[in-house]
Protein backbone atom coordinates (compact mmCIF):
# COMPACT_ATOMS: atom_id res chain seq x y z
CA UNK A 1 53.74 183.86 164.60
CA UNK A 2 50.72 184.73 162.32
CA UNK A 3 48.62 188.04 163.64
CA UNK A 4 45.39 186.42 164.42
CA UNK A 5 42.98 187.64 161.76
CA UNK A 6 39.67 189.90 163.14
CA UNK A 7 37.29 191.18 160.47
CA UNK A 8 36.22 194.69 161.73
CA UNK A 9 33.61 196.29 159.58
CA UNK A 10 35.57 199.95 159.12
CA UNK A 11 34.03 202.61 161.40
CA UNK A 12 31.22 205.03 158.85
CA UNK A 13 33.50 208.16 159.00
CA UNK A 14 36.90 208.95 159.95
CA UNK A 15 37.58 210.21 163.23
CA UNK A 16 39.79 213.56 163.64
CA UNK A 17 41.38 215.38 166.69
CA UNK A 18 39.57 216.61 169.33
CA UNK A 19 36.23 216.13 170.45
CA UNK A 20 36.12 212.21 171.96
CA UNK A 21 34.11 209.85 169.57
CA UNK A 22 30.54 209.45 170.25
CA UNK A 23 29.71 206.24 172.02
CA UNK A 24 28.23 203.29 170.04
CA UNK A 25 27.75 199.42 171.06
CA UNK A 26 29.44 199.04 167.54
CA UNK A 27 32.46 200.56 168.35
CA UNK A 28 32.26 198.90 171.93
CA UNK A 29 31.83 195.45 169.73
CA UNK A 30 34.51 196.17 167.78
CA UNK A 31 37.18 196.85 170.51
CA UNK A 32 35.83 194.08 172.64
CA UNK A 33 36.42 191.84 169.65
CA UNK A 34 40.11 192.92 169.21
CA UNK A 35 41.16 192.41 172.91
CA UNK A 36 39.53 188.81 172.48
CA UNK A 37 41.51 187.80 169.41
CA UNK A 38 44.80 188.91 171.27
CA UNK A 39 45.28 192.29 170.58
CA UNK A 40 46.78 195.11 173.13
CA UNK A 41 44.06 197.76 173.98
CA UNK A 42 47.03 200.51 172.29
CA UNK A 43 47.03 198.25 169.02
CA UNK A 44 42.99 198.05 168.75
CA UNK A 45 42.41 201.53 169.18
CA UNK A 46 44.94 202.42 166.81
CA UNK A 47 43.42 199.87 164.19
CA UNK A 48 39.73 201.49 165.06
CA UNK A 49 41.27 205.02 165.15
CA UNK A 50 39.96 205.80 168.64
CA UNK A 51 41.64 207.52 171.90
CA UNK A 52 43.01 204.71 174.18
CA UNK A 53 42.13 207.58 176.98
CA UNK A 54 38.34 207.61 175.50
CA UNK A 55 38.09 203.72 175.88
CA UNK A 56 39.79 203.65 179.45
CA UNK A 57 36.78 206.58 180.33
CA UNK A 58 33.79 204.33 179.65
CA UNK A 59 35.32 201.41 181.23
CA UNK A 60 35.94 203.79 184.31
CA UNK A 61 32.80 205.45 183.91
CA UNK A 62 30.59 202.38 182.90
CA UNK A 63 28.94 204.07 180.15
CA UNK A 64 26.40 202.22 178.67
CA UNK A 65 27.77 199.01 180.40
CA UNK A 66 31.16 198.54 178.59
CA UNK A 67 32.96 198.15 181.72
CA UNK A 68 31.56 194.06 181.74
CA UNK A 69 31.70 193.86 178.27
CA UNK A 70 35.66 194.83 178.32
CA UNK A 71 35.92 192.68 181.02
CA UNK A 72 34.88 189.74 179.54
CA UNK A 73 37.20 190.67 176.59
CA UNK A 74 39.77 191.13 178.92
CA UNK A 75 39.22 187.41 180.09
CA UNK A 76 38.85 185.86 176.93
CA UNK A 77 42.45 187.83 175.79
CA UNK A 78 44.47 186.19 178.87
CA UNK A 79 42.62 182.85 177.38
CA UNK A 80 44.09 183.81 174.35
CA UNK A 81 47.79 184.52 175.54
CA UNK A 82 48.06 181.08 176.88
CA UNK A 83 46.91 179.45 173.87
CA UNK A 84 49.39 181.41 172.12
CA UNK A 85 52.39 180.40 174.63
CA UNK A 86 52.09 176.50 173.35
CA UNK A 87 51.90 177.96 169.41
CA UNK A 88 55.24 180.17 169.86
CA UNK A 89 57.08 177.21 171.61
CA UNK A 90 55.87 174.84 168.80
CA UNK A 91 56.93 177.04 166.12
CA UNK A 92 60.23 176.49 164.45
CA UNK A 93 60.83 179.87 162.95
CA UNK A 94 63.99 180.76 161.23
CA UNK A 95 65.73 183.71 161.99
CA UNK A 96 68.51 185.29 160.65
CA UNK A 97 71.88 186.52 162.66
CA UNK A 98 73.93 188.97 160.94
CA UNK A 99 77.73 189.47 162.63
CA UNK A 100 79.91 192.03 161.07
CA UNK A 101 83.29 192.87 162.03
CA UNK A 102 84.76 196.66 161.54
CA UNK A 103 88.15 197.93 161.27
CA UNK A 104 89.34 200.72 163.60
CA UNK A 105 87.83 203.46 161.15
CA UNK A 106 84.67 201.52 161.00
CA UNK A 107 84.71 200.08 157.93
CA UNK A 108 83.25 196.42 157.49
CA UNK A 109 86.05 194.05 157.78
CA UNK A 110 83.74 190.70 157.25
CA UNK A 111 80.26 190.05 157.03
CA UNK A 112 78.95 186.38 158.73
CA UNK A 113 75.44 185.48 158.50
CA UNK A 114 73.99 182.20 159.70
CA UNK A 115 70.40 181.20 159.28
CA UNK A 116 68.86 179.62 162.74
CA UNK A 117 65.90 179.00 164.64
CA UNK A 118 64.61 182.44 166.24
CA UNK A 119 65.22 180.87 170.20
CA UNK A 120 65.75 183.91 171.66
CA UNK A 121 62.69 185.74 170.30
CA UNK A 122 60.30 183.00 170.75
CA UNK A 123 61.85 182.35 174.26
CA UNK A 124 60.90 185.76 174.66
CA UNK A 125 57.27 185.99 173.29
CA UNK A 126 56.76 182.86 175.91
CA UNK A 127 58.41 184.56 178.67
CA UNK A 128 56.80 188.07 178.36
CA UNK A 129 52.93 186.21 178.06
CA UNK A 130 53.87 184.05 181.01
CA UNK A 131 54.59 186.91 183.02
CA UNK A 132 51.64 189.04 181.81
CA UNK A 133 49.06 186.05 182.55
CA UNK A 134 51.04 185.65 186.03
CA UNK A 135 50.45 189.29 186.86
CA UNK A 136 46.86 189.44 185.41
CA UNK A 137 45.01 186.56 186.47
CA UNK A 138 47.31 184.99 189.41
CA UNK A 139 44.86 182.75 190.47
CA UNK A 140 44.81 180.95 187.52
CA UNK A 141 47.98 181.49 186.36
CA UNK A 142 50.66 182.58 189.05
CA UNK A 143 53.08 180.57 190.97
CA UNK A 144 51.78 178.01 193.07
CA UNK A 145 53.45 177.83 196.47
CA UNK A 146 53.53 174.49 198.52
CA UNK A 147 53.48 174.66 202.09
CA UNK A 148 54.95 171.47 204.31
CA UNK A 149 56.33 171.29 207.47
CA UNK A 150 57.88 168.85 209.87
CA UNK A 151 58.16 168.66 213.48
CA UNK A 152 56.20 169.07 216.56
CA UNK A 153 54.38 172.30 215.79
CA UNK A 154 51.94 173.76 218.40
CA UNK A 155 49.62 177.05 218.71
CA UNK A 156 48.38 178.31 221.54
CA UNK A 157 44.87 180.18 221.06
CA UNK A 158 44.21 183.50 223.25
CA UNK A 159 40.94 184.73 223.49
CA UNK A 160 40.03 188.28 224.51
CA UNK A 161 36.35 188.77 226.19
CA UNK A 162 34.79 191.96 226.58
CA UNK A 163 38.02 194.36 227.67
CA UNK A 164 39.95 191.38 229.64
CA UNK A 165 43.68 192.89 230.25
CA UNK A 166 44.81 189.46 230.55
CA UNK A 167 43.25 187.19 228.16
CA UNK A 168 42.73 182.88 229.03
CA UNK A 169 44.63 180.24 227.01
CA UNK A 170 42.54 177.74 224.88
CA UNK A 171 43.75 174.59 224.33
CA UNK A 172 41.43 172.85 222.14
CA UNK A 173 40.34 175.96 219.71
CA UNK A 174 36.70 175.18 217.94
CA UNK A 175 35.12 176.93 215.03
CA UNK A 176 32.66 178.55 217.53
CA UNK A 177 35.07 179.24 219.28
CA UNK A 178 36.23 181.15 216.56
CA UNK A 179 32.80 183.00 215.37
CA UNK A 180 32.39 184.20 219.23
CA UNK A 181 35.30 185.46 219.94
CA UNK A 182 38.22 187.33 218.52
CA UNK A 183 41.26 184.87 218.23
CA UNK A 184 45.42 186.13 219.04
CA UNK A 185 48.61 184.32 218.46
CA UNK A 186 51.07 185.85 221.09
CA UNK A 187 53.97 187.15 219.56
């Protein structure tokens, strides 16, 4: 699978150790433009030579607004990982798988290699961004659970009014019922 391509115009001076970089909505731009085209926050802040503890600091902090604008990157990245899960699966890349057979000293005995589709590592890549996106956004993208039932199933409704000890069955329980009062199941 291809890196996806992001032109990044290179930062005006290199950065050394020590003091944290000074803020700019270039540099905010830049990073924000890496998370959307896929990229970990580790791997763009290693491409823009930046602390990863730096960028984590303004989104924490807010400064100058970043923590939306990293947001929305973050969004637009998860947006990203799915599109990439269909690519992966549709990709038939060969792999190579190299099996090599040693003697008791350790010396190479035979040498097999057979030229195959990379399964296993694309199964992988699919698996690991399925997981991520399921973890990340699991509204959008988690399970689903489906809830049925069967039988005679009945709930009886107590409600509590102003200190009762022993609080009144309701039979037929009502939204205002609901807003009023403060609704128990028994247990």
């Amino acid at each position: 699978m291809a890196s996806t391509a992001v032109e990044i115009e290179p930062l005006a001076e290199p950065r050394g150790v020590g003091r944290p970089p000074i803020y700019t909505s270039e540099l905010a731009e830049s990073i924000c433009k890496l998370i959307t085209a896929g990229r970990s926050l580790r791997k763009a802040c290693i491409e823009l030579n930046i602390s990863i503890a730096t960028v984590r600091e303004w989104v924490v902090t807010d400064h100058h607004g970043f923590s939306a604008q990293y947001s929305r990157a973050r969004e637009a990245q998860l947006e990203h990982w799915a599109d990439e899960i269909a690519d992966i699966a549709d990709d038939c890349r060969r792999g190579v798988v190299v099996t090599e057979e040693t003697d008791k000293k350790g010396k190479i005995v035979s040498r097999k290699t057979v030229e195959s589709d990379a399964v296993e590592r694309s199964k992988l890549q699919v698996t690991s961004r399925m997981w991520l996106l399921s973890k990340l956004a699991p509204k959008k993208y988690g399970d689903r659970l489906a809830v049925s039932g069967s039988g005679d199933v009945s709930l009886t409704a107590f409600i509590i009014q102003g200190g009762q000890e022993d609080p009144k069955p309701i039979k037929d329980v009502t939204p205002a019922a609901i807003e009023t009062a403060a609704i128990q199941v028994p247990k």
